[in-house]
Protein backbone atom coordinates (compact mmCIF):
# COMPACT_ATOMS: atom_id res chain seq x y z
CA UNK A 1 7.48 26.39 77.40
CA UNK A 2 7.50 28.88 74.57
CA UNK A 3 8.96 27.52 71.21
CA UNK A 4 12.52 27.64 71.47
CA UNK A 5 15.45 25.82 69.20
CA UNK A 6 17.14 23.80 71.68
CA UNK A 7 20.06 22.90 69.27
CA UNK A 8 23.42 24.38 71.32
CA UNK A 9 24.12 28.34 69.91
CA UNK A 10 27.34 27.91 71.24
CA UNK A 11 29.76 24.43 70.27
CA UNK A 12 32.32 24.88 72.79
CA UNK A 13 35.82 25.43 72.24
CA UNK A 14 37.75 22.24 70.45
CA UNK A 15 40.61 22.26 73.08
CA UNK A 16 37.69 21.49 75.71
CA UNK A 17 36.96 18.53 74.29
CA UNK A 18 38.90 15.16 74.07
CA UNK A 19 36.95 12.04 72.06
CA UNK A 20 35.53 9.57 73.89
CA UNK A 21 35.72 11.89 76.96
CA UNK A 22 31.57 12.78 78.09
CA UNK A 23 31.56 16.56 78.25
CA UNK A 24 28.92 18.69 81.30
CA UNK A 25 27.51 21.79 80.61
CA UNK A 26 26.53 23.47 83.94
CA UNK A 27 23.62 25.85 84.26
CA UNK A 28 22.75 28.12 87.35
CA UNK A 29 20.00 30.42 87.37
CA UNK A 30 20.68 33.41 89.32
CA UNK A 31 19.13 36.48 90.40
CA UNK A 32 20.74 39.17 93.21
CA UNK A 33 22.75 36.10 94.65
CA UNK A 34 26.05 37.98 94.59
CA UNK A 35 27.06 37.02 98.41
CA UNK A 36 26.67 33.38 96.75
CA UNK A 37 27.70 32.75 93.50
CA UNK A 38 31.10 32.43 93.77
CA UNK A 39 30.84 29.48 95.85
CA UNK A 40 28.51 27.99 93.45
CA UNK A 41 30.84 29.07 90.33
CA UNK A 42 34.16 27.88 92.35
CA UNK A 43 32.63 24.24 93.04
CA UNK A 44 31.74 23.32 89.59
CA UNK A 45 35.19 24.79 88.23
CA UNK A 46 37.13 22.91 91.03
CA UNK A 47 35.20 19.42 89.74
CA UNK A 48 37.93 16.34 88.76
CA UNK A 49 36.14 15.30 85.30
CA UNK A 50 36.82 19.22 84.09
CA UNK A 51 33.18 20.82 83.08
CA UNK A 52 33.37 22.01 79.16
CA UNK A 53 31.28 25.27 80.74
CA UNK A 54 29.52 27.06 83.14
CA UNK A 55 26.52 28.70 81.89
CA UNK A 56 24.91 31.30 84.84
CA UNK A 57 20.83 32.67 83.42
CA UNK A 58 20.80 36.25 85.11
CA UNK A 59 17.29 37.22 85.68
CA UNK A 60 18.35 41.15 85.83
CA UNK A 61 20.01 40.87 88.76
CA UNK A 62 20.90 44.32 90.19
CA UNK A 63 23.32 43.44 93.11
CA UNK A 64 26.60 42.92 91.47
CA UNK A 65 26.06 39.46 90.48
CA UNK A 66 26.29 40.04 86.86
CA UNK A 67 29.86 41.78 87.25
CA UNK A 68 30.98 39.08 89.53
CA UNK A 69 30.36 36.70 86.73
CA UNK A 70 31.70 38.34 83.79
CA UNK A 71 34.90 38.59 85.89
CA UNK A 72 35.51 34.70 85.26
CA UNK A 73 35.76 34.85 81.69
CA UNK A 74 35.48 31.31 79.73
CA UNK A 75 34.46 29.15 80.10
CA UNK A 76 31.96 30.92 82.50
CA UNK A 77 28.95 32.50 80.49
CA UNK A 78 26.80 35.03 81.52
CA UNK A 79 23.14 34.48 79.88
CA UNK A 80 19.90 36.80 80.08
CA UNK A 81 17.25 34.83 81.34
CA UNK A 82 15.00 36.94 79.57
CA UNK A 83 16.40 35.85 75.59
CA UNK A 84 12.69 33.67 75.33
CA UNK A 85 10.37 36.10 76.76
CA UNK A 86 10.11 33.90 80.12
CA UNK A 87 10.60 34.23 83.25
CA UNK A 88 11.64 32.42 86.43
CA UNK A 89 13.58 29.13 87.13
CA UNK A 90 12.05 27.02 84.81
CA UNK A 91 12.69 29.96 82.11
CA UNK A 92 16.40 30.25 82.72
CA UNK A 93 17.06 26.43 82.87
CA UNK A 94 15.31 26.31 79.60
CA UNK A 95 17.55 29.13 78.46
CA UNK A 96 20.64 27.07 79.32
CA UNK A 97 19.61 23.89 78.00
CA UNK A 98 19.06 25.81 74.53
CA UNK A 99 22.82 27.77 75.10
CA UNK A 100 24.56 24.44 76.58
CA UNK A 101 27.15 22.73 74.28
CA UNK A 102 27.79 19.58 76.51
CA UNK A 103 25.95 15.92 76.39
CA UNK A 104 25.57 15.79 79.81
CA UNK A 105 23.60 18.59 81.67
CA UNK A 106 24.30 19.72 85.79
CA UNK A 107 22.13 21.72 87.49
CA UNK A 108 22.91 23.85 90.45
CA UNK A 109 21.16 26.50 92.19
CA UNK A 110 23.16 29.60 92.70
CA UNK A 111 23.19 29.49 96.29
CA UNK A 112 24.30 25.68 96.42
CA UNK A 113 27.55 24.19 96.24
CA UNK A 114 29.12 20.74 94.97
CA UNK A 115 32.13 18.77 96.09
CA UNK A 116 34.72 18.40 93.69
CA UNK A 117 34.37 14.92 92.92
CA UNK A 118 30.46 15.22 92.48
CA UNK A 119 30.63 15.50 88.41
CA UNK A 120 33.26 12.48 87.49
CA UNK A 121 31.38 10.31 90.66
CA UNK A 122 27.86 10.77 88.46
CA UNK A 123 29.58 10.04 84.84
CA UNK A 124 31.34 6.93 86.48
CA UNK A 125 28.12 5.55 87.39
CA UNK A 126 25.99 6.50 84.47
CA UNK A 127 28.77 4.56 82.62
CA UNK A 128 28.41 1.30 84.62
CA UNK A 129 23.92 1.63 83.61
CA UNK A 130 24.60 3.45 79.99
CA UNK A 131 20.31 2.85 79.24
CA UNK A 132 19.59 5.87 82.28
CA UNK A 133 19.35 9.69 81.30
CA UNK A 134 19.46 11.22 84.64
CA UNK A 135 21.93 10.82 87.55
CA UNK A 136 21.41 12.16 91.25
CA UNK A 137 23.14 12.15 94.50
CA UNK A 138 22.93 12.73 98.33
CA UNK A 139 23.39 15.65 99.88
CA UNK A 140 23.98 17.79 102.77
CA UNK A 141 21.89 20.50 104.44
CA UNK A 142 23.64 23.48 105.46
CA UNK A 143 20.97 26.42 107.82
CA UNK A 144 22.37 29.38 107.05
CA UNK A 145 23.52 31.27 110.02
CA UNK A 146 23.92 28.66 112.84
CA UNK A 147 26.05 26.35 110.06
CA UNK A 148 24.01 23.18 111.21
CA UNK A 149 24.22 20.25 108.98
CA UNK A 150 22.71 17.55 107.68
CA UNK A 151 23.43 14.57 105.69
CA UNK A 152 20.69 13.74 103.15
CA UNK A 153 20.83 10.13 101.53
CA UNK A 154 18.85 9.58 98.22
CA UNK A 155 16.62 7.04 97.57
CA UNK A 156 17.75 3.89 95.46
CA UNK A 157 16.64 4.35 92.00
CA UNK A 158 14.01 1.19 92.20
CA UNK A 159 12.32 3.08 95.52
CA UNK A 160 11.61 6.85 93.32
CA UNK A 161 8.86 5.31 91.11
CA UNK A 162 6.31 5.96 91.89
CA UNK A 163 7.16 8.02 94.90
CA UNK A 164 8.42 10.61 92.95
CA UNK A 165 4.75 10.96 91.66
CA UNK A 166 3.77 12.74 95.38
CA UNK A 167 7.03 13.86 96.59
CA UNK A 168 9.94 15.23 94.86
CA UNK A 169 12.99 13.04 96.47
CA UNK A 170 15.77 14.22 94.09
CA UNK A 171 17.36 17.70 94.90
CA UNK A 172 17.76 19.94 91.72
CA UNK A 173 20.97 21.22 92.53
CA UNK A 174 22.00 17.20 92.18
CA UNK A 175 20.56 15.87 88.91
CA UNK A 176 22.72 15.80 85.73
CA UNK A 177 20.76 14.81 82.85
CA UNK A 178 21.45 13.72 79.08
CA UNK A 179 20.63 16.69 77.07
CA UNK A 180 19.05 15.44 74.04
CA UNK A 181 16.64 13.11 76.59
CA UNK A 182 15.50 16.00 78.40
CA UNK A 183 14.52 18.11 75.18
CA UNK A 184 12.62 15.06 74.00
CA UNK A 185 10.94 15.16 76.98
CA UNK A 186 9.80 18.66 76.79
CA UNK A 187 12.47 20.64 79.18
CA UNK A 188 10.80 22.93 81.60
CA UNK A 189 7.12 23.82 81.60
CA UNK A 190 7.78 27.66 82.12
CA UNK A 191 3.82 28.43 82.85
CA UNK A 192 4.07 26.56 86.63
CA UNK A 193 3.42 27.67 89.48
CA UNK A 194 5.37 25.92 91.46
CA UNK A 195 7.08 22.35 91.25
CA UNK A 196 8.65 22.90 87.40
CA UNK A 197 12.15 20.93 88.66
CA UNK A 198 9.86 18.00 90.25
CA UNK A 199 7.66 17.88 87.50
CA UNK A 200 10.45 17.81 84.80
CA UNK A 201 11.73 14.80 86.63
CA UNK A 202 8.70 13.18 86.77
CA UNK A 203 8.32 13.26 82.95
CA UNK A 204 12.13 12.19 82.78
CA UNK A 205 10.93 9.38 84.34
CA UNK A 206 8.10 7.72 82.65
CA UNK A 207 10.67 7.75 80.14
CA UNK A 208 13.96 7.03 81.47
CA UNK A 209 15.67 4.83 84.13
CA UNK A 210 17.61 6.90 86.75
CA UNK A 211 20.56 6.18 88.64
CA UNK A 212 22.19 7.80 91.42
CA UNK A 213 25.22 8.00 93.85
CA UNK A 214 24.50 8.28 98.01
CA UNK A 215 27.44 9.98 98.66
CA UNK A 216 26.56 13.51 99.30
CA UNK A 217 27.93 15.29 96.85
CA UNK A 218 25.89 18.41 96.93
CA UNK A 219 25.87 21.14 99.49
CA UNK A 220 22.05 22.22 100.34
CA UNK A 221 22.09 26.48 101.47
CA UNK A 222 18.85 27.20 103.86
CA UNK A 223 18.48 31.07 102.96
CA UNK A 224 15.56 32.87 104.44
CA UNK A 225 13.37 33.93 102.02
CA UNK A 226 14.34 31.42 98.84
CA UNK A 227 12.19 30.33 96.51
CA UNK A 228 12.34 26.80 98.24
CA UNK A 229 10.73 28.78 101.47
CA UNK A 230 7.86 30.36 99.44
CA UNK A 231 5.12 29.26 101.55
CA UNK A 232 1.87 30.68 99.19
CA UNK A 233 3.68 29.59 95.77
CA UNK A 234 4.13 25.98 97.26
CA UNK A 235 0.21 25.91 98.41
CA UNK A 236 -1.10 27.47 95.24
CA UNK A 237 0.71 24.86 92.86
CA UNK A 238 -0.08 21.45 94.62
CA UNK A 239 -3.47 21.64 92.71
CA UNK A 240 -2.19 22.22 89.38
CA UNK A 241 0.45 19.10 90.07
CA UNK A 242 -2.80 17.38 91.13
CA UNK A 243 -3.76 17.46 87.26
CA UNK A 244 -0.84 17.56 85.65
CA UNK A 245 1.93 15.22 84.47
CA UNK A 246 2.39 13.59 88.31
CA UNK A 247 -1.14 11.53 87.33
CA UNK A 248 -0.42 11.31 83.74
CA UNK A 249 -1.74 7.51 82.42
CA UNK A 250 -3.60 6.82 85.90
CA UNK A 251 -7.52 6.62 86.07
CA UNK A 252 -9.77 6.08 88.68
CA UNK A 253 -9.03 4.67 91.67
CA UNK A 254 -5.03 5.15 91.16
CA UNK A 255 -5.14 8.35 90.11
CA UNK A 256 -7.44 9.36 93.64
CA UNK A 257 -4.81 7.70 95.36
CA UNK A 258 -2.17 9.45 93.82
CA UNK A 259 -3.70 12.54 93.95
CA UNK A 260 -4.30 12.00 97.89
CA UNK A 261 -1.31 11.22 98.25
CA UNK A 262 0.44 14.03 97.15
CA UNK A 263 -1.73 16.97 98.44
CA UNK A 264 -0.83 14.59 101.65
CA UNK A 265 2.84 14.60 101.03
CA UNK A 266 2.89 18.53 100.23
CA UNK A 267 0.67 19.84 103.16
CA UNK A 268 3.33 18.00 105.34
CA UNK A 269 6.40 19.58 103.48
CA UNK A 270 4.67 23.57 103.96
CA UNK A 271 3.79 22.31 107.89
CA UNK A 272 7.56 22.17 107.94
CA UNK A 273 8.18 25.35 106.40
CA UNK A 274 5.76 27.13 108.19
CA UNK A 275 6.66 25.74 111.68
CA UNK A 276 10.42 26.50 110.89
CA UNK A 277 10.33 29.98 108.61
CA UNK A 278 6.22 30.79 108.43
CA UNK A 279 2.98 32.61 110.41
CA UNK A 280 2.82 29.60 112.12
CA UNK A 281 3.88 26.56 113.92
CA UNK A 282 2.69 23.96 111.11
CA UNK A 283 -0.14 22.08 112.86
CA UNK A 284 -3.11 23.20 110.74
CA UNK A 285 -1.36 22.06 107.66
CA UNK A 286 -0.28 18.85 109.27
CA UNK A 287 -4.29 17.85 110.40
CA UNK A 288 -4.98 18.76 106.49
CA UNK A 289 -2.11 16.41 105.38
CA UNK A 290 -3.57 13.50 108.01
CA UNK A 291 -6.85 14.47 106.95
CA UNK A 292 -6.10 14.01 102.84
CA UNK A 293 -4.49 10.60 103.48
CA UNK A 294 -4.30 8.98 107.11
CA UNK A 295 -2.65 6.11 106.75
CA UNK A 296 0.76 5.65 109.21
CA UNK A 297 2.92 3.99 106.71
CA UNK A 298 2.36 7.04 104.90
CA UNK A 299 5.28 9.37 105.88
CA UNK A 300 5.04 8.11 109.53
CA UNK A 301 7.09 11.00 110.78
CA UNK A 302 3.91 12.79 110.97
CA UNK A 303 2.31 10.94 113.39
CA UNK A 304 5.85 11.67 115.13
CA UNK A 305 5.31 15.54 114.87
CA UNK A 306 1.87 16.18 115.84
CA UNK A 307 2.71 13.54 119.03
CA UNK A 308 5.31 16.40 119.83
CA UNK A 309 2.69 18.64 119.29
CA UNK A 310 0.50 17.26 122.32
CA UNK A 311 3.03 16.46 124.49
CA UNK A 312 4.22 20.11 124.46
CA UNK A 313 1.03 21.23 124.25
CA UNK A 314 0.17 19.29 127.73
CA UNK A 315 2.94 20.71 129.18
């Protein structure tokens, strides 16, 4: 992440804030998402613990999104996700945790939605564990175009370490985190290639307890095309993770593990992708993920999948 000074440029307005009262600064990156952002913009105004702002990181969109935004007025903000020289996600997060004014930090991706009582669930329950930085929930899945859903639980805090070291279990579009804990940690590496939400969590972390609520709070979009669907960009960063912060403080025979176990964990998440959006229908990438680490109690669903893979195949 280029040098940046993450103190707030903006304090908020004094009637926003009541003492004693946390305050949540939300930040959504966007980029041509006009046919979404509303519904992303709507949800976190509509939230029951009031957010002191909503801070959308335009990266130059050029589809009305920008207008659409300036139409709210405060406490929405329109940002240029270009004010550090960066680019991408992790470059407009980083631009809104430099811009934000609150304590408390929300993420949401501009094509994802939250209930309304998402914000004051998460501040209840960091209040009840006030040593964690970072809060998460459940969610739901929503496939654009047939409107199927699904309900996604979270893991228990005590069950993401060290799990989240080969698989990224928390949803970005869930996670609010204390400000001044995730500039000490380093806020978003903005030279990834993929992975720069996991990875931030990850350092989180080794840091920080976590807590979370398993209501699903969070409404997932499936768009064609999203950066979540980039097939190439997931592929090409799993080795970089494979050296990176997800094996930081491991050696030898851990570290291998770890290491399997993620290229494991990641050739099974693009089989998905490819068998649902890709080329293809998965299976090569699912005998790579089997082959890196084999083991059956080792995301067992695999075995699952390429046993519906030979039955079908018989038939």
């Amino acid at each position: 992440m280029p040098a940046a000074d993450l103190r707030p440029s903006s304090p908020g307005s004094s009637s926003s804030r009541k003492v004693g009262v946390p305050t949540v600064s939300v930040i959504i990156p966007s980029r041509n998402v006009a046919p979404y952002i509303r519904a992303a913009i709507d949800s976190a105004l509509a939230q029951t613990h009031a957010v002191l702002e909503v801070l959308v990181i335009d990266g130059g969109s050029r589809d009305g999104t920008q207008e659409l935004v300036e139409a709210y007025g405060e406490p929405v903000r329109l940002l240029d996700e270009r004010k550090n020289g960066g680019k991408g996600l992790a470059a407009a997060r980083n631009v809104g945790v430099q811009a934000a004014s609150g304590e408390w930090l929300a993420f949401l991706d501009a094509d994802d939605w939250w209930d309304p009582r998402k914000t004051a669930a998460q501040l209840a329950e960091l209040e009840k564990h006030p040593e964690t930085a970072l809060s998460y929930t459940g969610y739901v899945v929503i496939r654009e175009g047939s409107g199927e859903r699904t309900p996604m639980s979270c893991p228990p805090p005590k069950a993401v370490w060290p799990a989240l070291r080969w698989t990224n279990c928390i949803s970005a579009s869930t996670v609010m985190a204390r400000r001044s804990a995730l500039i000490e940690a380093g806020a978003f590496r903005e030279n990834m290639i993929a992975f720069e939400d996991w990875e931030m969590w990850v350092r989180m972390r080794m840091r920080y307890s976590f807590t979370c609520c398993h209501e699903p709070l969070m409404f997932y979009r499936i768009v064609p095309g999203s950066c979540s669907y980039n097939l190439k960009q997931h592929l090409d960063g799993i080795p970089e993770a494979c050296d990176g912060s997800f094996v930081a403080g491991l050696s030898g025979l851990e570290r291998w593990a770890v290491r399997r176990r993620l290229w494991a964990a990641q050739l099974y998440a693009c089989a998905l992708v490819e068998r649902e959006s890709g080329p293809g229908d998965g299976r090569s990438l699912l005998w790579r993920s089997l082959a890196k680490w084999p083991f059956p109690t080792f995301f067992p669903v695999r075995y699952k999948v390429l046993g519906n893979y030979l039955v079908n195949r018989r038939a």
